[in-house]
C-alpha atoms as a PDB file:
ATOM      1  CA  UNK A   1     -41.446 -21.339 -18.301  1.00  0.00           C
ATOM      2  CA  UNK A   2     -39.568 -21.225 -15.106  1.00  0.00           C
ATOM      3  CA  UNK A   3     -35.381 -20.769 -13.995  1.00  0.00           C
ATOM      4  CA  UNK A   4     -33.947 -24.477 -13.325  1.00  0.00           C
ATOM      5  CA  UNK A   5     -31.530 -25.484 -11.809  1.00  0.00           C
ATOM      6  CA  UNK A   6     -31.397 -29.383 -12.101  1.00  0.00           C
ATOM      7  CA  UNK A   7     -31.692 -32.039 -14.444  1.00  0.00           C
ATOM      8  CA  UNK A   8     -32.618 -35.525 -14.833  1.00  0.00           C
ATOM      9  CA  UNK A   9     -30.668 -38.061 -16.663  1.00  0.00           C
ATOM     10  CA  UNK A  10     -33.779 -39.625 -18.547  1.00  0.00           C
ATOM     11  CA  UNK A  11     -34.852 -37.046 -19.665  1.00  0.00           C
ATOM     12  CA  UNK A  12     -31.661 -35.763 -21.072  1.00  0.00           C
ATOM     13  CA  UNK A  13     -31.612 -38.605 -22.878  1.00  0.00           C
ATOM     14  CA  UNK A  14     -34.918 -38.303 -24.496  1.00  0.00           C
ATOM     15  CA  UNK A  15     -34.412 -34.309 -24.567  1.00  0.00           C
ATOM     16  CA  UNK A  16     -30.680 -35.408 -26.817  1.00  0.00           C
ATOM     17  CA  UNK A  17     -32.760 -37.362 -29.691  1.00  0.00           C
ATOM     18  CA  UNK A  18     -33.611 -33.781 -30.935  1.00  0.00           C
ATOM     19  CA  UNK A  19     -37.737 -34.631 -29.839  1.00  0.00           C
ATOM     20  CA  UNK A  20     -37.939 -31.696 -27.770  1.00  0.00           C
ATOM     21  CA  UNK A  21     -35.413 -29.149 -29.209  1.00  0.00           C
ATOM     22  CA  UNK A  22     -37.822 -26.730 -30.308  1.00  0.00           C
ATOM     23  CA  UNK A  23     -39.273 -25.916 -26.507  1.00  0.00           C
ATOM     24  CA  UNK A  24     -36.065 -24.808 -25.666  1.00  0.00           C
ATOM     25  CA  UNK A  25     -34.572 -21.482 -25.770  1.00  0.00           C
ATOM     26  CA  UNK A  26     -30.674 -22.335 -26.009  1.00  0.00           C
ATOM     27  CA  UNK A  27     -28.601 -20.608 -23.873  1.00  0.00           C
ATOM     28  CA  UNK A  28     -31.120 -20.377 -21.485  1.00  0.00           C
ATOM     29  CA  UNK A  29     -31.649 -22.249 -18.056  1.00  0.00           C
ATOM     30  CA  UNK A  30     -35.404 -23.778 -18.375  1.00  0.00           C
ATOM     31  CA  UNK A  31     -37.442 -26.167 -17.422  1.00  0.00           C
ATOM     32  CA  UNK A  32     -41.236 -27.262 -19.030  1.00  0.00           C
ATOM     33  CA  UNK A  33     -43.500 -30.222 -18.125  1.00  0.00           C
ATOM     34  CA  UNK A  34     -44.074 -31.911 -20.822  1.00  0.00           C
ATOM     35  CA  UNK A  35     -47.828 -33.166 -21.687  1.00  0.00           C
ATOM     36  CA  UNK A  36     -46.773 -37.020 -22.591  1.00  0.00           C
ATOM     37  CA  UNK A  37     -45.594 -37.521 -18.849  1.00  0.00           C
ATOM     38  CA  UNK A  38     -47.861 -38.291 -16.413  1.00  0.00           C
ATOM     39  CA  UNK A  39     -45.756 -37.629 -12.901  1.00  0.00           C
ATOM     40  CA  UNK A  40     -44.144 -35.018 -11.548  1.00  0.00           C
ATOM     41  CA  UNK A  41     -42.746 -32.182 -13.449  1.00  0.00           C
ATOM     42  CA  UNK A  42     -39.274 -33.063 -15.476  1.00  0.00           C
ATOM     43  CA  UNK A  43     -36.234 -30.589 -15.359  1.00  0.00           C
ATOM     44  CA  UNK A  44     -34.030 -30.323 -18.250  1.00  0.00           C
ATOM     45  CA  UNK A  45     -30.911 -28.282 -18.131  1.00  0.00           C
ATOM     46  CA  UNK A  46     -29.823 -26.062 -20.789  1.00  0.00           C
ATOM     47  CA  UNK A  47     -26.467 -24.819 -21.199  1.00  0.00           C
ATOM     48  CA  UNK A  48     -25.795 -20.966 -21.654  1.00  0.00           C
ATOM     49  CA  UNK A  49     -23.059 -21.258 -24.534  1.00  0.00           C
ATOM     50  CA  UNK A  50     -24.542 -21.243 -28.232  1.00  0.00           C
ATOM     51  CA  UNK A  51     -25.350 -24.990 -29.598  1.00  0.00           C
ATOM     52  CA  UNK A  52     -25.153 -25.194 -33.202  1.00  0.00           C
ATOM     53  CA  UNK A  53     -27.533 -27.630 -35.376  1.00  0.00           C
ATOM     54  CA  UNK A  54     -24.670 -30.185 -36.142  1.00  0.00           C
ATOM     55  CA  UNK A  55     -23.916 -30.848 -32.305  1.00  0.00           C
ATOM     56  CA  UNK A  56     -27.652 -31.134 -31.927  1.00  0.00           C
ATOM     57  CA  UNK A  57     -27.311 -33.860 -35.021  1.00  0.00           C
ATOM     58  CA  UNK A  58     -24.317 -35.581 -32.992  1.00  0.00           C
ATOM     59  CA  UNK A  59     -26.225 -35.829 -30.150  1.00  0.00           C
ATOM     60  CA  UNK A  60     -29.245 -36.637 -31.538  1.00  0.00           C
ATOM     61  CA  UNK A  61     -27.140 -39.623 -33.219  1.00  0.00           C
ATOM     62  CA  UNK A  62     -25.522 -40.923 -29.967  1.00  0.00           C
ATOM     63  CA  UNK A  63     -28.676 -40.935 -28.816  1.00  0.00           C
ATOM     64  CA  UNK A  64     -30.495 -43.279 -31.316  1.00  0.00           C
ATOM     65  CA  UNK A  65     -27.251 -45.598 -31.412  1.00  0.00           C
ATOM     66  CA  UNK A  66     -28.229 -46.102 -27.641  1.00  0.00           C
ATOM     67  CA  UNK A  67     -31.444 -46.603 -28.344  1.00  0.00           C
ATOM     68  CA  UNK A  68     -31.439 -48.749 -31.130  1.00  0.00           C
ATOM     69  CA  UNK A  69     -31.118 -52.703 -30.456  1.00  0.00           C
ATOM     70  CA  UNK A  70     -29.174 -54.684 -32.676  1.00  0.00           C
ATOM     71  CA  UNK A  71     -28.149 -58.744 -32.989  1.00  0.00           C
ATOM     72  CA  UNK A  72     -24.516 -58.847 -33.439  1.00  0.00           C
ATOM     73  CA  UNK A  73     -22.493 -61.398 -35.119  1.00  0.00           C
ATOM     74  CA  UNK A  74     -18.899 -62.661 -34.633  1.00  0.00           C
ATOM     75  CA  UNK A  75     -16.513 -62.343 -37.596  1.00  0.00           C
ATOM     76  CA  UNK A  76     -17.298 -66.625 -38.226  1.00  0.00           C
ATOM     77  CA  UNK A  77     -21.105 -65.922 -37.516  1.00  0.00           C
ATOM     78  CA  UNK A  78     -21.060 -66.841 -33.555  1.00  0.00           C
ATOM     79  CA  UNK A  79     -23.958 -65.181 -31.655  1.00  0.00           C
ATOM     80  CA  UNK A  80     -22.900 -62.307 -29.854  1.00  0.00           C
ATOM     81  CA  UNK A  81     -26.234 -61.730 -28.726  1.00  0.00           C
ATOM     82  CA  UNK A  82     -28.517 -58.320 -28.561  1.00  0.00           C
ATOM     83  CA  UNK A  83     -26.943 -54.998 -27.988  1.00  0.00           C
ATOM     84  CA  UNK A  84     -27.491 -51.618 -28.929  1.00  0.00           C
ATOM     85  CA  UNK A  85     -25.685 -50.160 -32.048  1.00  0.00           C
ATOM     86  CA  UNK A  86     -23.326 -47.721 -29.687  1.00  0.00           C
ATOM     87  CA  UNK A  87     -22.263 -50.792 -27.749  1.00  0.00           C
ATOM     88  CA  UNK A  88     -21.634 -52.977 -31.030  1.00  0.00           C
ATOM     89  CA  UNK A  89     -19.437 -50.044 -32.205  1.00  0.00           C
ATOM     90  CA  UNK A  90     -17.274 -50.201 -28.907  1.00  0.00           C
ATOM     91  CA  UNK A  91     -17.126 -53.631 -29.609  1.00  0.00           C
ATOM     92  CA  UNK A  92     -15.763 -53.332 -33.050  1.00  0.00           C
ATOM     93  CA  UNK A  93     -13.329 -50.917 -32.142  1.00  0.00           C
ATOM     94  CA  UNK A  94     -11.971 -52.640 -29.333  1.00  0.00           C
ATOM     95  CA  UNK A  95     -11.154 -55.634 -31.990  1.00  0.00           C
ATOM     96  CA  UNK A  96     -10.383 -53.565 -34.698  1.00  0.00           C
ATOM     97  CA  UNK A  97     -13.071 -54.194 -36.837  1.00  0.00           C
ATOM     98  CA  UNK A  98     -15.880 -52.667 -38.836  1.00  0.00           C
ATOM     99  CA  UNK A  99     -19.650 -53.367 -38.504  1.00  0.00           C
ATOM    100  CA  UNK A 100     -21.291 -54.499 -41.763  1.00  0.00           C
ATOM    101  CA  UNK A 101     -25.631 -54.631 -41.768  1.00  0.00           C
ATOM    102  CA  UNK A 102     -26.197 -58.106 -43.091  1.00  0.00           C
ATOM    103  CA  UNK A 103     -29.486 -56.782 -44.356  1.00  0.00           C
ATOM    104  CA  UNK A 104     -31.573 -59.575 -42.553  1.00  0.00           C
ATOM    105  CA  UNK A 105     -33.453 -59.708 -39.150  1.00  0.00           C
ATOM    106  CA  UNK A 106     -33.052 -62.599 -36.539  1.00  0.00           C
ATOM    107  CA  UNK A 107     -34.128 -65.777 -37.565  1.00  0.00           C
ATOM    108  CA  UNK A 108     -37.722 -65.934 -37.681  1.00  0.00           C
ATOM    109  CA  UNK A 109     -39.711 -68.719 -35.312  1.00  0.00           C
ATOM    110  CA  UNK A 110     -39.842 -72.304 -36.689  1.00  0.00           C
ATOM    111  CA  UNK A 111     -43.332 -73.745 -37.928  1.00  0.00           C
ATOM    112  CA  UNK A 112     -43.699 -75.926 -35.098  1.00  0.00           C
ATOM    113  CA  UNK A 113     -43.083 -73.164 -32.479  1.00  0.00           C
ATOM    114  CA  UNK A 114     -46.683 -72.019 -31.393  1.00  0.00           C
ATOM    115  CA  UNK A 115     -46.460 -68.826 -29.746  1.00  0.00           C
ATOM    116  CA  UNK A 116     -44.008 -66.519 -28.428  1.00  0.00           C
ATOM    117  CA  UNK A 117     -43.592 -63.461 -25.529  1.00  0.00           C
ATOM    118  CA  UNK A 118     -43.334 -60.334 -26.070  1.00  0.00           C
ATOM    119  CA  UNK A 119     -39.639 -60.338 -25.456  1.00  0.00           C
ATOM    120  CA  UNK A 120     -38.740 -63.314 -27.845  1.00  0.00           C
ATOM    121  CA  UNK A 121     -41.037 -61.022 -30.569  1.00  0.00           C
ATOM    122  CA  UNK A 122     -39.018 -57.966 -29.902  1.00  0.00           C
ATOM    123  CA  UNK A 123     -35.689 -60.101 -30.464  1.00  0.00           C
ATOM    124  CA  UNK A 124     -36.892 -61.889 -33.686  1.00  0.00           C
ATOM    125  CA  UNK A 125     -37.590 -57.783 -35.515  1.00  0.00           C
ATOM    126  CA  UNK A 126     -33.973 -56.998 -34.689  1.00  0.00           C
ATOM    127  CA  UNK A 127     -31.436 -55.930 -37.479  1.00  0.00           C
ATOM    128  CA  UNK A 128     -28.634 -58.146 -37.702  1.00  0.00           C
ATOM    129  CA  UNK A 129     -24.648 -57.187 -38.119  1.00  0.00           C
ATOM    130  CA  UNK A 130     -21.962 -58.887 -38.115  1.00  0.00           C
ATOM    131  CA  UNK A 131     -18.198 -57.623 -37.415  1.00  0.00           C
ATOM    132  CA  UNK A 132     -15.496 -57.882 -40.302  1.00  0.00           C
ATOM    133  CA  UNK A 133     -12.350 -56.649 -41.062  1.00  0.00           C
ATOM    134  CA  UNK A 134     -11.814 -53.283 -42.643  1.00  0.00           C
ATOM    135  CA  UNK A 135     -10.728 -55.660 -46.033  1.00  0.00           C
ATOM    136  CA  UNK A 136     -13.837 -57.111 -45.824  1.00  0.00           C
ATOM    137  CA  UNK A 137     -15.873 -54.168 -45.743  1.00  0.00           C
ATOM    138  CA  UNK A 138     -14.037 -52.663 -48.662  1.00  0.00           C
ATOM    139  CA  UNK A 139     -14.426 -55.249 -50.841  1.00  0.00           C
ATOM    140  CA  UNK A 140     -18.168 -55.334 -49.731  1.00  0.00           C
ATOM    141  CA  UNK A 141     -18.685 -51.895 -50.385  1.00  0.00           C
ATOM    142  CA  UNK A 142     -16.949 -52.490 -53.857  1.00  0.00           C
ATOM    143  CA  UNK A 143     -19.361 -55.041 -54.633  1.00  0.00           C
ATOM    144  CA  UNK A 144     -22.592 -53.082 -53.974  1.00  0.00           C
ATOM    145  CA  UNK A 145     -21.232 -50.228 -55.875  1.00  0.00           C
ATOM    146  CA  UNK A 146     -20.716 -52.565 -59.061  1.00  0.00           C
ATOM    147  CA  UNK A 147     -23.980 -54.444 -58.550  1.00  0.00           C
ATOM    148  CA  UNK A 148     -25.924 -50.263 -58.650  1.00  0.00           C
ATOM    149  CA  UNK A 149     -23.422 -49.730 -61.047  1.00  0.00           C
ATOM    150  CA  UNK A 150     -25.157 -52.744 -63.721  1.00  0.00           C
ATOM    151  CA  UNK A 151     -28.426 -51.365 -62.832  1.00  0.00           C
ATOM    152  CA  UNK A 152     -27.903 -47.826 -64.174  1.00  0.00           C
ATOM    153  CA  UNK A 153     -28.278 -47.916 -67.556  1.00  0.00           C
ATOM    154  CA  UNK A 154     -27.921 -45.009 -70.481  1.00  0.00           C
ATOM    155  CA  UNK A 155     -31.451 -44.207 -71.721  1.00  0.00           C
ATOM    156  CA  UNK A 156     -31.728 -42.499 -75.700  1.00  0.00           C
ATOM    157  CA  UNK A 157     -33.600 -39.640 -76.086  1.00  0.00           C
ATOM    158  CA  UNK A 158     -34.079 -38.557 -79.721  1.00  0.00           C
ATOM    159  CA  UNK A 159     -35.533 -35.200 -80.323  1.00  0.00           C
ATOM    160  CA  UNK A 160     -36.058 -33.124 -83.994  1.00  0.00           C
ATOM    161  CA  UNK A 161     -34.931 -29.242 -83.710  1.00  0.00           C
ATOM    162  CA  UNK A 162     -38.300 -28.610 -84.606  1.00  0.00           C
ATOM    163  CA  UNK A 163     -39.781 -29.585 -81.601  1.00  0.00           C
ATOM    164  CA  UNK A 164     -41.925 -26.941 -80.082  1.00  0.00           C
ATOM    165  CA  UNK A 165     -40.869 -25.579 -76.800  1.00  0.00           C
ATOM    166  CA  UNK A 166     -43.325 -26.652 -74.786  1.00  0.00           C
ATOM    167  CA  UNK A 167     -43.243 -30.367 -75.829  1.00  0.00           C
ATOM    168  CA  UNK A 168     -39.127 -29.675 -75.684  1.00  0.00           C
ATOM    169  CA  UNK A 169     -39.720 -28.456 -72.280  1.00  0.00           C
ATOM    170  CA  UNK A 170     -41.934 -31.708 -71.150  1.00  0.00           C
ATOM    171  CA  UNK A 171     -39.454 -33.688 -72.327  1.00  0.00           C
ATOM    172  CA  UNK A 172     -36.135 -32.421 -70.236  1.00  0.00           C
ATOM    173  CA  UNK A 173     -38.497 -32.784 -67.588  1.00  0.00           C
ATOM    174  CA  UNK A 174     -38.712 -36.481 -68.324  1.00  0.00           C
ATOM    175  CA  UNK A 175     -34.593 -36.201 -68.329  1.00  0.00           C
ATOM    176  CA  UNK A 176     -34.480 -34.520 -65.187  1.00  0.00           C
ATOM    177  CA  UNK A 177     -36.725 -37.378 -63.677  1.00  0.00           C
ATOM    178  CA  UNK A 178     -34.179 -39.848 -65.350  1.00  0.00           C
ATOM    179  CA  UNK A 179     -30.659 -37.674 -63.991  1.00  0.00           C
ATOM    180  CA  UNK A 180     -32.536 -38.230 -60.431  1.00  0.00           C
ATOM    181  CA  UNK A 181     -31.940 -41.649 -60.722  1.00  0.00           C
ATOM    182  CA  UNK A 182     -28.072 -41.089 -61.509  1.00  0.00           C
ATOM    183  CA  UNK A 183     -28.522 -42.524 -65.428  1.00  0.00           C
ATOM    184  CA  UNK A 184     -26.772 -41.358 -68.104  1.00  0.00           C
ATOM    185  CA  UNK A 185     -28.653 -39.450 -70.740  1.00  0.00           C
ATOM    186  CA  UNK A 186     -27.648 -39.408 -74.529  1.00  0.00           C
ATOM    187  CA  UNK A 187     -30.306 -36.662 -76.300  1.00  0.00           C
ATOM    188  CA  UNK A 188     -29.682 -36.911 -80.013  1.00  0.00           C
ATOM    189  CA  UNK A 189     -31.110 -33.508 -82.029  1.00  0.00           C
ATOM    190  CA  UNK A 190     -32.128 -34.468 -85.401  1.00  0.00           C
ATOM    191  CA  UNK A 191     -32.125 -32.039 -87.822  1.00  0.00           C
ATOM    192  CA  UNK A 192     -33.556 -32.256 -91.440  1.00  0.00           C
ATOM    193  CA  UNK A 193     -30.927 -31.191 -93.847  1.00  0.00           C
ATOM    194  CA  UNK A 194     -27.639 -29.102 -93.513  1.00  0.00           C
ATOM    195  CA  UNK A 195     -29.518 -26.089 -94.530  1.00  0.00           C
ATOM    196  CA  UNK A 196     -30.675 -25.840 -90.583  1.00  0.00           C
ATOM    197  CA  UNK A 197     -27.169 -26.520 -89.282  1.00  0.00           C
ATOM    198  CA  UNK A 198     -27.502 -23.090 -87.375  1.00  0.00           C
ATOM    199  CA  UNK A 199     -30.932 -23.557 -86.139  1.00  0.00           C
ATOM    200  CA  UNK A 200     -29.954 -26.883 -84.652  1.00  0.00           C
ATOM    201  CA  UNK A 201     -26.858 -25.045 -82.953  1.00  0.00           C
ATOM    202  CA  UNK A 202     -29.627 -22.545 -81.196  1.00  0.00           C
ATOM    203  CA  UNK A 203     -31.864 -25.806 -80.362  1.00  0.00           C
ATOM    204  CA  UNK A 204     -28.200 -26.787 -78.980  1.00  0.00           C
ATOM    205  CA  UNK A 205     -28.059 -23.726 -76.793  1.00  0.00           C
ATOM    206  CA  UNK A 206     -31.279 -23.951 -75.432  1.00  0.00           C
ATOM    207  CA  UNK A 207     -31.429 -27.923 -74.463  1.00  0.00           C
ATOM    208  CA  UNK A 208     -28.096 -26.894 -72.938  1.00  0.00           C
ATOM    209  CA  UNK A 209     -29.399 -24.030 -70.608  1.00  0.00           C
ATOM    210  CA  UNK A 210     -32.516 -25.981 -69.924  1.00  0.00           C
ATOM    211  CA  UNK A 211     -30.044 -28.428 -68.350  1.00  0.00           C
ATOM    212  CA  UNK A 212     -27.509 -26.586 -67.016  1.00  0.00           C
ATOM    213  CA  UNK A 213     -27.960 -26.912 -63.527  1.00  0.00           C
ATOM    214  CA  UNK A 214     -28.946 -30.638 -63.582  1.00  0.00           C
ATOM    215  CA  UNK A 215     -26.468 -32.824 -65.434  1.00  0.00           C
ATOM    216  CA  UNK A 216     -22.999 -31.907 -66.802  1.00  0.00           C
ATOM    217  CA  UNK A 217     -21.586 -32.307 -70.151  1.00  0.00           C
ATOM    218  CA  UNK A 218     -19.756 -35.105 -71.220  1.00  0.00           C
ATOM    219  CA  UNK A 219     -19.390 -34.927 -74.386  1.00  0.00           C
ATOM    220  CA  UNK A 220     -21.057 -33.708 -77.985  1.00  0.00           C
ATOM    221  CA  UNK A 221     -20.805 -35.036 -81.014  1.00  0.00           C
ATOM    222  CA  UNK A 222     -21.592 -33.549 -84.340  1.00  0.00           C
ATOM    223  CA  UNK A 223     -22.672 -35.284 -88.221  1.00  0.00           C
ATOM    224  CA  UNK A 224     -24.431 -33.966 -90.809  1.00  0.00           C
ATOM    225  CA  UNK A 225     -27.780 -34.565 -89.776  1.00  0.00           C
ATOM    226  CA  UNK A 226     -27.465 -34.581 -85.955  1.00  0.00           C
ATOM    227  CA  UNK A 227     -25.718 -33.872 -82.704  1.00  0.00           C
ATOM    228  CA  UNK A 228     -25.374 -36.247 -79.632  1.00  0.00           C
ATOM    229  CA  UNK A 229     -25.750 -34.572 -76.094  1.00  0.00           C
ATOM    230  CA  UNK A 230     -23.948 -36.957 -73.493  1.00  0.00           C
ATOM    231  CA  UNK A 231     -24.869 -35.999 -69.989  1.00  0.00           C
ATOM    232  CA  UNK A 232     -24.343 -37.551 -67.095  1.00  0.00           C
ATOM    233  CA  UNK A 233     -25.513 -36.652 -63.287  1.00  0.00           C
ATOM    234  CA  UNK A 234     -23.861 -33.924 -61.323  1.00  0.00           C
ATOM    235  CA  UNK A 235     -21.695 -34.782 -58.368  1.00  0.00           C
ATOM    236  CA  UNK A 236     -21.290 -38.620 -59.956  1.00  0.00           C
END
């Protein structure tokens, strides 16, 4: 590695998506060739004040949304033509509206079309958006959240406190697999008669601290013969 002095704007860019952090020494003034480039050595410059990992993030961010082509959409579906995702943003904010992925590509090539260039191919794989109002989005967003909301559904677990710990153990790992997934659990303990009332309190404890830093407690409810564990995801 050698002092530099100058920089190239290309290679800023490409040095910003975070691909080439790591052969940098921040805070340094440095310059490398790097193997993928063919021509003339590349100089990068490095500023001497401490860059933390979130502005490498942001930048690394910026960077993609300038990369990244998109199709954009008028608020009545109008064409607005390709872009990249920083430019559709500017857009947006210039008309006061939000971007919303319509979760499509461009419209793929009719049957009768027989071939297309490289550039038309490129165009058809782009992600579509559209702009909408900041209404719109909400009650978007409000929608998708309802529609995951039908999907998660509370699954029944029904164990005996005479279960032996290891086959107690496999099963919380089946919960945990289930709390991943952000459904509710309900683990009913099953005692045999109201002679083990304390021994099902101690099977209590322990399903309890096998759990406790995986789901939260919503409720428990006791009978007789058994006690209902209601859990539900942390951070939900």
């Amino acid at each position: 590695m050698y002092k530099c002095f100058g920089i190239t704007i290309s290679l800023f860019r490409r040095f910003s998506t975070g691909e080439y952090v790591s052969k940098f020494r921040l805070g340094s003034f440095y310059f490398k060739q790097f193997p993928s480039f063919s021509h003339k050595p590349q100089f990068v410059f490095c500023s001497r004040f401490t860059i933390d990992e979130d502005t490498l993030k942001l930048i690394a961010e910026i960077a993609e949304e300038r990369n990244l082509k998109i199709w954009l959409l008028s608020e009545d579906g109008t064409d607005l033509g390709k872009m990249s995702l920083a430019d559709a943003k500017t857009v947006a904010s210039r008309r006061n509206l939000r971007l919303w992925s319509v979760g499509k590509t461009v419209q793929k090539k009719s049957e009768n079309q027989v071939s297309i260039d490289d550039e038309q191919e490129e165009v058809l794989q782009l992600p579509v958006y559209q702009l909408i109002s900041g209404k719109e989005l909400f009650d978007k967003r409000n929608e998708e959240n309802k529609k995951k909301a039908k999907n998660v559904k509370e699954k029944i677990l029904r164990v005996h406190s005479t279960i032996s710990q290891h086959d107690l153990e496999a099963k919380m790992n089946h919960v945990f697999q289930l709390l991943e997934k952000k459904h509710p659990i309900r683990i009913e303990i099953i005692s045999i008669s109201e002679e083990n009332t304390n021994s099902t309190e101690t099977f209590l404890d322990n399903v309890k601290t096998l759990l406790q830093d995986k789901a939260a407690v919503a409720s428990i409810q006791r009978s007789s013969h058994r006690i209902i564990l209601c859990l539900k995801p942390k951070n939900v």
